[in-house]
Every structure is written in C-alpha cells, then in structure tokens.
N, C-alpha and C. Protein backbone atom coordinates (compact mmCIF):
# COMPACT_ATOMS: atom_id res chain seq x y z
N UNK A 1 241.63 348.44 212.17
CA UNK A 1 241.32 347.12 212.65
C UNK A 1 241.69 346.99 214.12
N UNK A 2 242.94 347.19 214.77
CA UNK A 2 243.34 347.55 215.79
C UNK A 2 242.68 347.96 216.86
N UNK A 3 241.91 349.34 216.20
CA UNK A 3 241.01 350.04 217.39
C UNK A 3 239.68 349.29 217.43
N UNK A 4 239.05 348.64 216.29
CA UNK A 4 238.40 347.95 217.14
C UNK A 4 238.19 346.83 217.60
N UNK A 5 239.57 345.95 217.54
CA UNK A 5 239.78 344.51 218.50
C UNK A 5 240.41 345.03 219.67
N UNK A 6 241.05 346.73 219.79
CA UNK A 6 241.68 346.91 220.90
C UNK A 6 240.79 347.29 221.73
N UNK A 7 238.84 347.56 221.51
CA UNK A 7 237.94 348.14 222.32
C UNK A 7 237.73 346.61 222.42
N UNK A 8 237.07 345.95 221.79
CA UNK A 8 236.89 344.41 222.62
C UNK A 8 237.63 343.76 223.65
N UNK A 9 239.13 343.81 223.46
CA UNK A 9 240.02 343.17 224.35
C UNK A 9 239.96 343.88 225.36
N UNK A 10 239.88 345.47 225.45
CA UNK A 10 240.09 346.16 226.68
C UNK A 10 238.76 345.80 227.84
N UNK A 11 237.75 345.63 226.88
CA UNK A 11 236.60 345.08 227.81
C UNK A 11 236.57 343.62 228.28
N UNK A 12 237.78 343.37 227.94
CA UNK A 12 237.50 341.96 228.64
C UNK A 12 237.24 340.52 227.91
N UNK A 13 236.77 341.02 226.53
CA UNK A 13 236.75 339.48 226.01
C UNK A 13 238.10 339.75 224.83
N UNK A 14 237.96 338.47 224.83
CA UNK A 14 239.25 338.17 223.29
C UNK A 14 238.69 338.46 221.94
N UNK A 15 238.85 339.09 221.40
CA UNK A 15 238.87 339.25 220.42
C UNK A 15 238.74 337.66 219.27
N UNK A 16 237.24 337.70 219.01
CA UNK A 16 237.38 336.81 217.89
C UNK A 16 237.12 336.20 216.21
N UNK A 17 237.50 335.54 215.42
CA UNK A 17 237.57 335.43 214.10
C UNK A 17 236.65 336.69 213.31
N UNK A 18 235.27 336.41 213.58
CA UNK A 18 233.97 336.97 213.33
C UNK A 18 234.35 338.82 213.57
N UNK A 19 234.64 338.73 215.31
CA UNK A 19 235.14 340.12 215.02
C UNK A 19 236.01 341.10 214.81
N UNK A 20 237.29 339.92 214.48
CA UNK A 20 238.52 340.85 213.72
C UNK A 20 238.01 341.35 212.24
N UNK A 21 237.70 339.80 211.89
CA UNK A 21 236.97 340.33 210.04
C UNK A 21 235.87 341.73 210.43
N UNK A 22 235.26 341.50 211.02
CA UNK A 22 234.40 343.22 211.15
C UNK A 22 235.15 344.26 211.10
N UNK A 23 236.32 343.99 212.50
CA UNK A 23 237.08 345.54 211.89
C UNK A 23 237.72 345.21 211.13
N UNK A 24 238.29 344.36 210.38
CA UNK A 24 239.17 344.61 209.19
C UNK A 24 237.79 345.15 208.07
N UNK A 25 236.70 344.72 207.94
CA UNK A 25 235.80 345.26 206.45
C UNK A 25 235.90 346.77 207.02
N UNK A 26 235.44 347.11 208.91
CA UNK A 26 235.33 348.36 209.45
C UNK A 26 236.58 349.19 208.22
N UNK A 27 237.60 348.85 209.03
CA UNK A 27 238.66 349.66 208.31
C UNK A 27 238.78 349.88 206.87
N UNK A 28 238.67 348.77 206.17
CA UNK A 28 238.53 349.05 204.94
C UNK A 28 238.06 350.09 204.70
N UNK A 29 236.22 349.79 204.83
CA UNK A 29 235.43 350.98 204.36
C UNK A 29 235.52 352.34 204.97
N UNK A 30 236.58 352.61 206.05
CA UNK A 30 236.77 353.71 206.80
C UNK A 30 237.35 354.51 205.51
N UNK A 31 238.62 353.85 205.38
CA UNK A 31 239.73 353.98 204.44
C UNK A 31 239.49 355.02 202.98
N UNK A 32 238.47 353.78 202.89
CA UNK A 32 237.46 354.18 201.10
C UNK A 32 236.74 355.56 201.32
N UNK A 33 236.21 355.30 202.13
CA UNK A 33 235.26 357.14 202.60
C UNK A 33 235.83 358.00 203.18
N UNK A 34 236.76 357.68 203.90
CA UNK A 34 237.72 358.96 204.59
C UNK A 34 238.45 359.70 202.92
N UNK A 35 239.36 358.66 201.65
CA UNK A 35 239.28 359.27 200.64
C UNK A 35 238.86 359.88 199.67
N UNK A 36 236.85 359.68 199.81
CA UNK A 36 236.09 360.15 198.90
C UNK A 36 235.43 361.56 199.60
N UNK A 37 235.73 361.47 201.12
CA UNK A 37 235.24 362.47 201.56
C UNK A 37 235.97 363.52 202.44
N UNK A 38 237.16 362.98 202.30
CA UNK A 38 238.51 364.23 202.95
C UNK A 38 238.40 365.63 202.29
N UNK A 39 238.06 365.63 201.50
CA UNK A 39 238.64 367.51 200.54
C UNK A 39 236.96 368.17 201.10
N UNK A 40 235.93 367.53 201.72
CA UNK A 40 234.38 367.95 201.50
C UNK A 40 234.82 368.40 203.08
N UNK A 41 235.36 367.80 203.97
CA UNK A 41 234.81 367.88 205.59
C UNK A 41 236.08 368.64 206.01
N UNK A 42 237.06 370.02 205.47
CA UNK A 42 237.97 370.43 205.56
C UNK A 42 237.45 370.98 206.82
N UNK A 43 236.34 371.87 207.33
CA UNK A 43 235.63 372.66 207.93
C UNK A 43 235.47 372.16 209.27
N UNK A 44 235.53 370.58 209.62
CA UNK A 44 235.18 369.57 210.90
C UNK A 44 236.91 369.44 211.22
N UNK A 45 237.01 369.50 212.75
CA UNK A 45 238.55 369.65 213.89
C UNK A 45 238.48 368.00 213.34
N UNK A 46 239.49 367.58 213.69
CA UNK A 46 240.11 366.06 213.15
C UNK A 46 239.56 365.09 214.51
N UNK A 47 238.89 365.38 215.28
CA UNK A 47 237.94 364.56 216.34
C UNK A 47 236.96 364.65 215.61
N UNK A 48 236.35 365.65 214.83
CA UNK A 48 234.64 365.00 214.59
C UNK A 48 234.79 364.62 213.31
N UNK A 49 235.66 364.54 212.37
CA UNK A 49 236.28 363.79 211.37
C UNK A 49 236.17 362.83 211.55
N UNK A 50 237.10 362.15 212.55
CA UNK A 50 236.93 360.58 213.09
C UNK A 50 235.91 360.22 213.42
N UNK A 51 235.18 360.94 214.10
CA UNK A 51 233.50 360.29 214.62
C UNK A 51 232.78 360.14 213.47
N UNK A 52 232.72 361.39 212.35
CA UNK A 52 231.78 361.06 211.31
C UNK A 52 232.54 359.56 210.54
N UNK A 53 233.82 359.54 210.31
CA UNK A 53 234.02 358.43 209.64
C UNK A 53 233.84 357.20 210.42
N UNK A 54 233.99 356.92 211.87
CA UNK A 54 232.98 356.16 212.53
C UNK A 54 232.00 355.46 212.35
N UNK A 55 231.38 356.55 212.14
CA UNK A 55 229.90 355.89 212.29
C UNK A 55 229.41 355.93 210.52
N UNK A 56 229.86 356.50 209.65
CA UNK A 56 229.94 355.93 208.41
C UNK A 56 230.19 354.80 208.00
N UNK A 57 231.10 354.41 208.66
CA UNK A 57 232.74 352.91 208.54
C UNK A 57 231.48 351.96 208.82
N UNK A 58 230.70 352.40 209.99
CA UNK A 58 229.85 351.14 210.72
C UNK A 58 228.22 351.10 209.96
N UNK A 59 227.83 351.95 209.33
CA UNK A 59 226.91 352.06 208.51
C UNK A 59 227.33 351.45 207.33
N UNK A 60 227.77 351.50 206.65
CA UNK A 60 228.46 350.78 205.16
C UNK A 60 228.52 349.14 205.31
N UNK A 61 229.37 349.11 206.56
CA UNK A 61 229.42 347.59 207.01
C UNK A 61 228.24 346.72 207.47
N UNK A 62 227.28 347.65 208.21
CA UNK A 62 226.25 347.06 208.65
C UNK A 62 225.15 346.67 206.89
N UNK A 63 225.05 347.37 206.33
CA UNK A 63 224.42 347.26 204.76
C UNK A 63 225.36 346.50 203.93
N UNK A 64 226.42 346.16 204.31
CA UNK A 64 227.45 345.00 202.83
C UNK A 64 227.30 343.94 204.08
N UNK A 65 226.64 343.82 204.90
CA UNK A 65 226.65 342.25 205.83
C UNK A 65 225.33 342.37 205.71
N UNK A 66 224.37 343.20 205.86
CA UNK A 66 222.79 342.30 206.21
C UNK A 66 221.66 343.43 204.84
N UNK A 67 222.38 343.48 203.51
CA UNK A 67 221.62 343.92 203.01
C UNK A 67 220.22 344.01 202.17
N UNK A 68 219.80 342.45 202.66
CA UNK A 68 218.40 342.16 202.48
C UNK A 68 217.81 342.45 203.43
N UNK A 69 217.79 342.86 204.22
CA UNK A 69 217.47 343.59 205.33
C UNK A 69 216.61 344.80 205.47
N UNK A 70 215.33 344.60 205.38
CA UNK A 70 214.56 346.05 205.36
C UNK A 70 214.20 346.82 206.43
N UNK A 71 215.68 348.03 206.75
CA UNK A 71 214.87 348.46 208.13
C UNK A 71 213.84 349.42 208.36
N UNK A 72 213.33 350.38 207.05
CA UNK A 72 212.42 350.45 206.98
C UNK A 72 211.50 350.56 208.02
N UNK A 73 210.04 351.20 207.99
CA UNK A 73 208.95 350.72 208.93
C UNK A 73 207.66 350.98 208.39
N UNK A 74 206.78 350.22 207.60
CA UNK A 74 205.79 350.97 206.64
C UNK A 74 204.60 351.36 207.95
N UNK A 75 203.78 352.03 207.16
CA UNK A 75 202.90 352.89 208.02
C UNK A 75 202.05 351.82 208.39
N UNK A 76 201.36 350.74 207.59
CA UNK A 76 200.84 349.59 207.73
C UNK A 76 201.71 349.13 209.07
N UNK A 77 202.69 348.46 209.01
CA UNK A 77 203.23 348.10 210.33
C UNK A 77 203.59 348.58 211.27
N UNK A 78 203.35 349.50 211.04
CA UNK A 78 203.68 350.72 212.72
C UNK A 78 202.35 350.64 213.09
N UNK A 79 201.43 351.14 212.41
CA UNK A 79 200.25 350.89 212.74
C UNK A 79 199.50 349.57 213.63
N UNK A 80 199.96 348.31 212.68
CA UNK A 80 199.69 347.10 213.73
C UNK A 80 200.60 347.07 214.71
N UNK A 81 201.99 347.58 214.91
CA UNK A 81 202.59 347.62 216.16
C UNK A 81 202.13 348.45 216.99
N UNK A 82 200.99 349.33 217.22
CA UNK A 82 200.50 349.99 217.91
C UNK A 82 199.20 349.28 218.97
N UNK A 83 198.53 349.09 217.55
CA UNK A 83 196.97 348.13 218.17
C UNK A 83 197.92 346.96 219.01
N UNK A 84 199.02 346.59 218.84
CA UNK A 84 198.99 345.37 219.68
C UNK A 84 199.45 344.95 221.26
C-alpha cells in the first residue's frame, strides 16, 4: 500500500481516499498471487518477481473494479473503427 501512495506523494499530489483503497485492494491481491505463485517463478531474480507481481496486482484490480467491462474488440467493430 505504501509503495503506491509513496509513488503518488513523491509526484506531487496527496495521496487520496479513492487512491489509498487502490493500493490497499493493489496489495492485497499482490499478497494472494505472490502466494499462489511463489514455488512456480523460482527461476525469475527477485526484481522481475516484483515486476511480474506488479503488473498482475494491477490486472486483478483493474477486473474486481470495472468487471462489466468488455475490453475486448470484435472484428465487427474494428472494422467500423476503420471506415470511420
């Protein structure tokens, strides 16, 4: 939680309600997958450990906050995003 109200504050804004609760779910789900997936990633130096649980931590969170959310892109709509 720390590290990431301590990257907000260092840039300059305060840290607020909305995004402490982010890193606190962040951390959580860091927590949960760093234990389901510690004995698998023996093979990764303990820097790309942290990066993969990173960007895991922030994938998990981004899908338990906006998971009606289809990001998706069907071929139909790529298609009209083209013609237009």
């Amino acid at each position: 939680m720390q590290q990431w109200c301590g990257l907000i504050e260092r840039r300059g804004h305060r840290c607020k309600m909305s995004d402490r609760r982010k890193a606190e779910e962040i951390a959580i789900a860091r927590r949960a997958i760093a234990r389901r997936i510690a004995r698998f990633c023996t093979s990764l130096s303990p820097q790309e450990f942290e990066r993969l649980l990173d960007r895991m931590a922030f994938i998990q969170w981004k899908y338990d906050v906006l998971p009606h959310v289809d990001f998706s892109v069907t071929d139909e709509q790529d298609q009209n995003a083209t013609r237009s």
